[in-house]
Protein backbone atom coordinates (compact mmCIF):
# COMPACT_ATOMS: atom_id res chain seq x y z
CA UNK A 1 33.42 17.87 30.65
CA UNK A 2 30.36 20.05 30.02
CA UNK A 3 28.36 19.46 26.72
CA UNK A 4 29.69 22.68 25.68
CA UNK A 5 33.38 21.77 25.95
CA UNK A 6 32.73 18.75 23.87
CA UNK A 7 31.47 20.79 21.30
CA UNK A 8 34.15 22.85 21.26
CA UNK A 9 36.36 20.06 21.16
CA UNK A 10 34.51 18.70 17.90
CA UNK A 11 34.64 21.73 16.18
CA UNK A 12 38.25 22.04 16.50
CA UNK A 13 38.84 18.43 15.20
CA UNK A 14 36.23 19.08 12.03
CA UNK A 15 39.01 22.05 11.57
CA UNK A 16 41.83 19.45 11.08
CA UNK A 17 38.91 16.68 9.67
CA UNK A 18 41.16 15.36 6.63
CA UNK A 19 43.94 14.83 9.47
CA UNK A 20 41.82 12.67 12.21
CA UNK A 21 40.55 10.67 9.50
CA UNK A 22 44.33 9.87 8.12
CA UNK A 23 45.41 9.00 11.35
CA UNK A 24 41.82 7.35 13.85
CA UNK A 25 40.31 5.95 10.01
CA UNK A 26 43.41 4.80 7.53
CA UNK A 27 41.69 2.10 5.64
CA UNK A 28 39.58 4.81 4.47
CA UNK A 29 40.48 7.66 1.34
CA UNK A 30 39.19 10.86 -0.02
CA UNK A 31 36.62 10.96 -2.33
CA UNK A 32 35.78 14.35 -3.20
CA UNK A 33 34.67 16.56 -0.16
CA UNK A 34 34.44 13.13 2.09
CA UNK A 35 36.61 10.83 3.97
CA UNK A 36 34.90 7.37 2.50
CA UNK A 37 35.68 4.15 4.89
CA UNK A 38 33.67 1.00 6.02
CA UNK A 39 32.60 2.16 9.17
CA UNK A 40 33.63 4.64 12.69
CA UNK A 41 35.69 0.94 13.74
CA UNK A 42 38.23 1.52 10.49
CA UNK A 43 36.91 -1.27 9.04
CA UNK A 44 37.17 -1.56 5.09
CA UNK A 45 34.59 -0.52 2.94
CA UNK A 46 32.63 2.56 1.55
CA UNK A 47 29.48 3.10 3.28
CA UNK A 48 30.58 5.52 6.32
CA UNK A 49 31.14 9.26 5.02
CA UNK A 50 33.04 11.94 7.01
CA UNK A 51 32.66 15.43 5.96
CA UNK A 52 36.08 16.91 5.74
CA UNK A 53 34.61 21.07 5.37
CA UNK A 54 31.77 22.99 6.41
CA UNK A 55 31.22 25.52 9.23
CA UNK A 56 32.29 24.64 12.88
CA UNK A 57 28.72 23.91 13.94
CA UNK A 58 25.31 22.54 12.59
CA UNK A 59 24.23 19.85 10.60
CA UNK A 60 26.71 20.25 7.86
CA UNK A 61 29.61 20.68 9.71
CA UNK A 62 32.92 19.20 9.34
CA UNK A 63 33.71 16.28 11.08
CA UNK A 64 29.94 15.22 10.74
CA UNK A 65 30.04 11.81 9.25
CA UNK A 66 27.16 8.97 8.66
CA UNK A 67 27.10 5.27 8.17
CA UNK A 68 25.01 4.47 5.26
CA UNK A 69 24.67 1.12 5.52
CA UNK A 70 23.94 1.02 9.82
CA UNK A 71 22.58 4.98 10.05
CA UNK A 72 24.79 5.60 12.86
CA UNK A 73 25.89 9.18 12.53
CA UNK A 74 28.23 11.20 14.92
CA UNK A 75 31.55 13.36 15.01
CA UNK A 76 35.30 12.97 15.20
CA UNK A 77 35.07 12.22 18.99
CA UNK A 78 32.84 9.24 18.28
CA UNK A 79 35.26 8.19 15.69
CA UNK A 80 38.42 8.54 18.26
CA UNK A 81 35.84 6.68 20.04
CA UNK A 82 34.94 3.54 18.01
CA UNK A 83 38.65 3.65 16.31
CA UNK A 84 40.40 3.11 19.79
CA UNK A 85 37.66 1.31 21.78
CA UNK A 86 37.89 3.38 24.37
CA UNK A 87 34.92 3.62 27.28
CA UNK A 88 35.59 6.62 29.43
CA UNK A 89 34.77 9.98 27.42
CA UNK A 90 37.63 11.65 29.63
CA UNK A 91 40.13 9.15 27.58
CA UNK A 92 38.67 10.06 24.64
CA UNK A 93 38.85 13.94 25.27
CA UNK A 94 42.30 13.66 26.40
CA UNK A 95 43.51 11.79 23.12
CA UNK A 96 41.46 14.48 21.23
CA UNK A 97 43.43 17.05 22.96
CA UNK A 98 46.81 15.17 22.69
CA UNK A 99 46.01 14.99 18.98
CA UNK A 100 45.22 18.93 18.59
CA UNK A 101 48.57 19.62 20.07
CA UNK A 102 50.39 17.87 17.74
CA UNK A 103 51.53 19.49 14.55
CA UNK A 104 49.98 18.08 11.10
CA UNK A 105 50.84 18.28 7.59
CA UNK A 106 48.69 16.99 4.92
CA UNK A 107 49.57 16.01 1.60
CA UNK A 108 49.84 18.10 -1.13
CA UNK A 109 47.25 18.46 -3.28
CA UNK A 110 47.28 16.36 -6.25
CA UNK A 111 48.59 18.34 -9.53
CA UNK A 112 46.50 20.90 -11.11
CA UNK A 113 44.51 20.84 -8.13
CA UNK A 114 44.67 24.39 -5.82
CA UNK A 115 40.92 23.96 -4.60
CA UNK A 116 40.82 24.39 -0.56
CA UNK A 117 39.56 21.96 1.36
CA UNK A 118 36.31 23.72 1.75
CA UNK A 119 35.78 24.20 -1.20
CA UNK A 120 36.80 20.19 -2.86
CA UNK A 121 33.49 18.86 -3.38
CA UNK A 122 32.22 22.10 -5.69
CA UNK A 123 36.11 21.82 -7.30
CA UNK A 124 34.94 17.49 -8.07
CA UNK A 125 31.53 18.82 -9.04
CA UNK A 126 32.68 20.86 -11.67
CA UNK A 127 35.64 18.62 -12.70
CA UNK A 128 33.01 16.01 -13.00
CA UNK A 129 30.98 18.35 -15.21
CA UNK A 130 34.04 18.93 -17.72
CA UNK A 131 34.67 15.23 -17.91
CA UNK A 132 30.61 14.44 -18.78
CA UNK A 133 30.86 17.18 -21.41
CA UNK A 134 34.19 16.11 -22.74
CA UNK A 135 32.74 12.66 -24.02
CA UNK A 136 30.63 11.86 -26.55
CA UNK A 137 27.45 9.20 -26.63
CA UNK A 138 28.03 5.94 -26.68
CA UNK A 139 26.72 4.25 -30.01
CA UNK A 140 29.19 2.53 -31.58
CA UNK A 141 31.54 3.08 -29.35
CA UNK A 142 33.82 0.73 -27.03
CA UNK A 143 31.16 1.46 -24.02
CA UNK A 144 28.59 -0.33 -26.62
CA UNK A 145 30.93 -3.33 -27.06
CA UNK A 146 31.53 -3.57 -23.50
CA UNK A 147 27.79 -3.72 -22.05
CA UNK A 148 26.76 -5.96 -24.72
CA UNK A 149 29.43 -8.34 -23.69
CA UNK A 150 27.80 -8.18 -20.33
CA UNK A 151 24.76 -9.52 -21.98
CA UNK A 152 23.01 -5.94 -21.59
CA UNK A 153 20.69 -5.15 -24.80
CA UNK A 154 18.70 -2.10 -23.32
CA UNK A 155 20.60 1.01 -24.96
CA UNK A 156 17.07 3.22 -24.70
CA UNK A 157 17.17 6.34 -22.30
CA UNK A 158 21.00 5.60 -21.85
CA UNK A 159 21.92 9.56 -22.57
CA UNK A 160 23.53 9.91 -19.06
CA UNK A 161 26.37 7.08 -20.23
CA UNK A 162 29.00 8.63 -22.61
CA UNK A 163 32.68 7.13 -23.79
CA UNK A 164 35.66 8.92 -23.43
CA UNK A 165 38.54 7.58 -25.26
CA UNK A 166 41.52 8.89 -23.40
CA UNK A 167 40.81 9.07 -19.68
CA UNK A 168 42.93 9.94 -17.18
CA UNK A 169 43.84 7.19 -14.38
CA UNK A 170 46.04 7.06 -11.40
CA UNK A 171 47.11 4.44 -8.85
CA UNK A 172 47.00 6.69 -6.48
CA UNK A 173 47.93 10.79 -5.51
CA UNK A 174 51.54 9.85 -6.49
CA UNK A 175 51.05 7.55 -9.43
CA UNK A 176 52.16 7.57 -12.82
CA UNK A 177 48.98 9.28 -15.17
CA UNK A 178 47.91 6.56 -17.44
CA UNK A 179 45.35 6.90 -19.90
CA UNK A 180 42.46 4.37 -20.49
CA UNK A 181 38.93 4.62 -22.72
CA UNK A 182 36.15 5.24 -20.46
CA UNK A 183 32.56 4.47 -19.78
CA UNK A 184 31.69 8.05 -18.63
CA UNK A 185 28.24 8.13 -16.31
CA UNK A 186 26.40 11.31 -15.25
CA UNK A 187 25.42 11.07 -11.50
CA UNK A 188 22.56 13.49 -10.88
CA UNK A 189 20.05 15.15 -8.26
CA UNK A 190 16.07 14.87 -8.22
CA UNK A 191 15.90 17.28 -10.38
CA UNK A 192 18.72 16.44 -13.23
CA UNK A 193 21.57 18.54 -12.23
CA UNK A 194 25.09 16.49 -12.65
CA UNK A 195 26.67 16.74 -8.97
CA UNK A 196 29.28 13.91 -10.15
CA UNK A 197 30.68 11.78 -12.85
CA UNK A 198 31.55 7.96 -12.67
CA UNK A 199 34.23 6.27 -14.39
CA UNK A 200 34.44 2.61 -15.55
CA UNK A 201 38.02 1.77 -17.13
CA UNK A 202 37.33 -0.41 -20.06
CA UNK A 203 39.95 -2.93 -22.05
CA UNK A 204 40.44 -1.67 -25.51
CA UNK A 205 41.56 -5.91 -25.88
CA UNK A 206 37.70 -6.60 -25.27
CA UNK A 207 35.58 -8.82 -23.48
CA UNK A 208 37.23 -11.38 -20.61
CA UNK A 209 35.83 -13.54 -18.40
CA UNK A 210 38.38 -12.43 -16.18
CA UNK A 211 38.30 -8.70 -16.29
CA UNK A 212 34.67 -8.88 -17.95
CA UNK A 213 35.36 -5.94 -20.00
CA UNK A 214 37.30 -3.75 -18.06
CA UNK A 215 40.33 -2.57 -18.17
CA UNK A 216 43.14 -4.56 -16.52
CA UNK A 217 44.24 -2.33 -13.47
CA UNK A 218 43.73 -2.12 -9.23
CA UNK A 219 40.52 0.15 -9.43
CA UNK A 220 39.09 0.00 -12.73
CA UNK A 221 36.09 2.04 -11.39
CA UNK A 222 36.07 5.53 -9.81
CA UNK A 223 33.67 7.96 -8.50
CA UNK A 224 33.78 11.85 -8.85
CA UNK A 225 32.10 14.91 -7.30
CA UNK A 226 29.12 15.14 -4.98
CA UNK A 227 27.22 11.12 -4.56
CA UNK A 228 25.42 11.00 -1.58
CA UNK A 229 21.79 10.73 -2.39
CA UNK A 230 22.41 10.54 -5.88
CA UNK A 231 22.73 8.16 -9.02
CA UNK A 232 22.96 7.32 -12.18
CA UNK A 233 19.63 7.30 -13.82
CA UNK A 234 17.56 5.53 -16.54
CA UNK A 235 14.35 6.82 -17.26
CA UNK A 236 12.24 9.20 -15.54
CA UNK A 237 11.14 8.07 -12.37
CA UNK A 238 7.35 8.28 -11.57
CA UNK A 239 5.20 6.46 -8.84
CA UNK A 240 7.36 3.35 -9.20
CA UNK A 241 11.41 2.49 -9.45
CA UNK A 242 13.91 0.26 -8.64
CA UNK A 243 17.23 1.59 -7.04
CA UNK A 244 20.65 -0.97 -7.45
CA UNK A 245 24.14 -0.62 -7.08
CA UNK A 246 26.12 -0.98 -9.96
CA UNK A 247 25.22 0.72 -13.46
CA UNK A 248 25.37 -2.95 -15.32
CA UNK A 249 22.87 -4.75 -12.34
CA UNK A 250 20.13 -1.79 -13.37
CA UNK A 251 20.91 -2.07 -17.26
CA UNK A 252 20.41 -5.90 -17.52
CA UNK A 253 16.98 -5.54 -15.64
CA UNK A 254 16.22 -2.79 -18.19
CA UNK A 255 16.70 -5.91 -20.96
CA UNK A 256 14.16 -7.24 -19.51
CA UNK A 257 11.91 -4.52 -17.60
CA UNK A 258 12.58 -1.56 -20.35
CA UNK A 259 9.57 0.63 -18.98
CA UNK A 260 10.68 0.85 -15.53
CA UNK A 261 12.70 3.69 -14.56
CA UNK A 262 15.87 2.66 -12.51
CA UNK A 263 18.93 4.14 -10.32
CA UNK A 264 22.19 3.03 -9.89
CA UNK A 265 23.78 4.62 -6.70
CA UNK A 266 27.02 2.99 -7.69
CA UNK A 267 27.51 0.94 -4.35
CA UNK A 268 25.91 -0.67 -1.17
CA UNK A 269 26.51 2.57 0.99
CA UNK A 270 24.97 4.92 -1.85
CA UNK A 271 22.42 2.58 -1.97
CA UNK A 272 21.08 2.94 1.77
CA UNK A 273 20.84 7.19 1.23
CA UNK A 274 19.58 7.76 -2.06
CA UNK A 275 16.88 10.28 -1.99
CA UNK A 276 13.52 9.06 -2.92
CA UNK A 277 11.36 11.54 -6.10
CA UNK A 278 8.23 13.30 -4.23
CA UNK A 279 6.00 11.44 -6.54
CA UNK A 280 7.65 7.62 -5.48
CA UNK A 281 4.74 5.48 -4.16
CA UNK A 282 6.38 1.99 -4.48
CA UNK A 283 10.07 1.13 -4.73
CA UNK A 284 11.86 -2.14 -6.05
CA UNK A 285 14.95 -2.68 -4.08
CA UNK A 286 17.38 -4.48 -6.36
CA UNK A 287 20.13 -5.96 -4.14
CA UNK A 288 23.70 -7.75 -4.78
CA UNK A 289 23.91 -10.89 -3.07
CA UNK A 290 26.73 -10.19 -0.23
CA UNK A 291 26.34 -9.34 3.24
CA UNK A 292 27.12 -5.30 1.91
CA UNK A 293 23.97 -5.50 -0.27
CA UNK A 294 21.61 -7.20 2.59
CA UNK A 295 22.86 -4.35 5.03
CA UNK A 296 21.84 -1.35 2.30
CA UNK A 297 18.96 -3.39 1.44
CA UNK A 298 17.83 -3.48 5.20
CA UNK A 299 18.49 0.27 5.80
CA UNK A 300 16.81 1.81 2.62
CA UNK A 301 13.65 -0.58 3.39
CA UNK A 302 13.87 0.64 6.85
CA UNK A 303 13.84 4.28 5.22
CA UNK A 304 11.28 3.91 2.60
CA UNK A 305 8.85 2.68 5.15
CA UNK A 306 9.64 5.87 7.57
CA UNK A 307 8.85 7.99 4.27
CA UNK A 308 5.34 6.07 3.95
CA UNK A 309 7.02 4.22 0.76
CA UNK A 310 6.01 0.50 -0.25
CA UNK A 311 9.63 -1.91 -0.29
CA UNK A 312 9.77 -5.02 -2.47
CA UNK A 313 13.60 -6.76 -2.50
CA UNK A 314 14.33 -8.14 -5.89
CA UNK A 315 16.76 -10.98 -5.12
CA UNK A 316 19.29 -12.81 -8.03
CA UNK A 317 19.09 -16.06 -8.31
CA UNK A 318 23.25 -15.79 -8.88
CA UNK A 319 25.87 -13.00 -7.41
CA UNK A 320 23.91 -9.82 -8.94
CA UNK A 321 21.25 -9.44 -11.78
CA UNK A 322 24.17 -9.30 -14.56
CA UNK A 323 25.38 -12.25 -13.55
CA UNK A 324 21.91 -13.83 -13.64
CA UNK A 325 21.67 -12.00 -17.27
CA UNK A 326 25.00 -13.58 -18.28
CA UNK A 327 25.16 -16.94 -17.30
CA UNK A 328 21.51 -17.60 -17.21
CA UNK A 329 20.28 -15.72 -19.67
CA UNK A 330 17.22 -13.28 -20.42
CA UNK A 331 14.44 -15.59 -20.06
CA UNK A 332 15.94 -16.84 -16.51
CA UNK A 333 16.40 -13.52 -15.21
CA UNK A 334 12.65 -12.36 -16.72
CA UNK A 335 10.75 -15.52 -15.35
CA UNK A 336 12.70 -14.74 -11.56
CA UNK A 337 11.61 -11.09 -11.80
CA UNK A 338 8.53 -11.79 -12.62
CA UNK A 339 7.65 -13.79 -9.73
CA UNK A 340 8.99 -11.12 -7.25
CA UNK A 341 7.31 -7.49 -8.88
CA UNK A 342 3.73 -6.79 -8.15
CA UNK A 343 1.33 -8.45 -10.29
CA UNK A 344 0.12 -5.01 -11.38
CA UNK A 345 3.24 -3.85 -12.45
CA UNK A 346 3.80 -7.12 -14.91
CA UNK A 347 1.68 -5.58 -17.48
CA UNK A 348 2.25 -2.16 -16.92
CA UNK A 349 6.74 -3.00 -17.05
CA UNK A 350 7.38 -6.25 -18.37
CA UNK A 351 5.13 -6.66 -21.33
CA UNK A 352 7.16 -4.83 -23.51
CA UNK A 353 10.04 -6.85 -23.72
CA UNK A 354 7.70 -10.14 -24.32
């Protein structure tokens, strides 16, 4: 088959994208305008994104997809590929074929959704925008309750966090509609506009060990609209940040680092492709302690050096820095950060909270 052909052949699976993924990537699920699954094996997980519209051709295409965590990248024929281990591209061409001549039917939209495929992640975008604008700030609120039961006590430059006290939730496409409160959090670009909205369940009961806070269901927290690249953000980045995961692992270093502007990219696979401010000379990598949080932690390093960026890996002493916050307590998790930051950026970050 001529490189053309193949091409051809990609293009018309990134025209049936949502389909391949169903069927070569199942442990995966839609988020927005992306098939989100572990990797182009079907393992679990959320680091590998598939774009499910675009045109037929070029960078942004559909079918496009890219590992976060590994920075493999390829297209659906690579995912036929990995998915069924095959060797010989002629198998794989042939079962791309045998696919295209089968009919497919995908599910109905969910309700009160009539946005085309092309058009789904501007559709989350703007659904994410509603939901943001919907809320209201925090103070006083259940979303104040709930972060200082985490042990969190930095509530400064918190404005992209907002509570919503009825939000919807779903099982899944063909669950019942439940309604839960809500920590609402703006996810935005470089330059501060919202692309997407996350959502953290929350237990109107209050604080458990068990559930720590939130609200007793399968997935009490949900991502919305266009993430890749993006995060949640706490102050205003300059020369130096740390990028983290979760939005309570950056909050309970601002308890104890309150000058330092931070990111949450919401997971491990965010983590590895956020997009790094023009002005960003040195970058504190604050990683989970798993084998998903060593692999983003390994491929943002390797991409912050590639952009002439300085890397330093903050470590926890425990699972993640809330944990550390929570069970050891503010002075533990200050005296470990201390020892791992620059000595120059002691003063200039952590005196303030002495």
């Amino acid at each position: 088959m001529s490189r053309h052909d193949a091409s051809e052949l990609a293009s018309c699976l990134g025209r049936q994208a949502e389909a391949v993924c169903r069927r070569y990537l199942p442990n995966g699920r839609r988020v927005g305008r992306y098939w989100v699954v572990g990797d182009a094996r079907n393992a679990s997980g959320r680091s590998m994104f598939v774009r499910l519209g675009g045109p037929d051709f070029g960078k942004g295409a559909a079918g496009k997809w890219t590992d976060a965590a590994t920075g493999e990248h390829g297209d659906l024929l690579d995912v036929i590929r990995e998915s069924l281990g095959l060797v010989d591209f002629r198998d794989v061409a042939d079962e791309a074929r045998s696919f295209l001549s089968m009919p497919h039917q995908l599910p109905p939209h969910p309700a009160g959704c009539k946005t085309p495929a092309s058009r789904a992640g501007a559709g989350f975008a703007d659904a994410a925008r509603r939901l943001v604008a919907m809320s209201r700030p925090i103070s006083g609120t259940l979303v104040e309750t709930y972060l200082r039961g985490r042990g969190i006590t930095a509530f400064h430059e918190t404005g992209s966090l907002r509570f919503h006290p009825r939000c919807y939730y779903r099982r899944d496409e063909d669950g019942q509609t439940e309604t839960w409160p809500a920590m609402i959090a703006a996810v935005t670009d470089l330059d501060g506009r919202l692309t997407g909205a996350h959502r953290t369940w929350l237990d109107p009961s209050g604080f458990s060990e068990i559930c720590l806070g939130r609200a007793p269901i399968d997935t009490p927290r949900r991502a919305m609209g266009e993430l890749l690249g993006h995060g949640v953000r706490f102050g205003v980045a300059c020369d130096v940040m740390v990028a983290g995961e979760g939005i309570e692992t950056m909050l309970s270093q601002r308890s104890v680092l309150p000058a330092m502007p931070v990111i949450a990219a919401l997971s491990a696979g965010h983590l590895s492709a956020i997009l790094f401010p023009e002005t960003l000379r040195r970058l504190y990598i604050a990683r989970d302690n798993d084998r998903a949080g060593k692999r983003a932690t390994a491929a943002l390093m390797q991409r912050a050096s590639s952009a002439g960026i300085e890397a330093i890996v903050l470590t926890p002493q425990l699972g993640d820095f809330n944990e550390d916050l929570r069970l050891l307590g503010p002075d533990a998790l200050r005296a470990n950060l201390r020892v791992q930051i620059a000595p120059r950026d002691v003063a200039r970050f952590m005196m303030l909270a002495v």
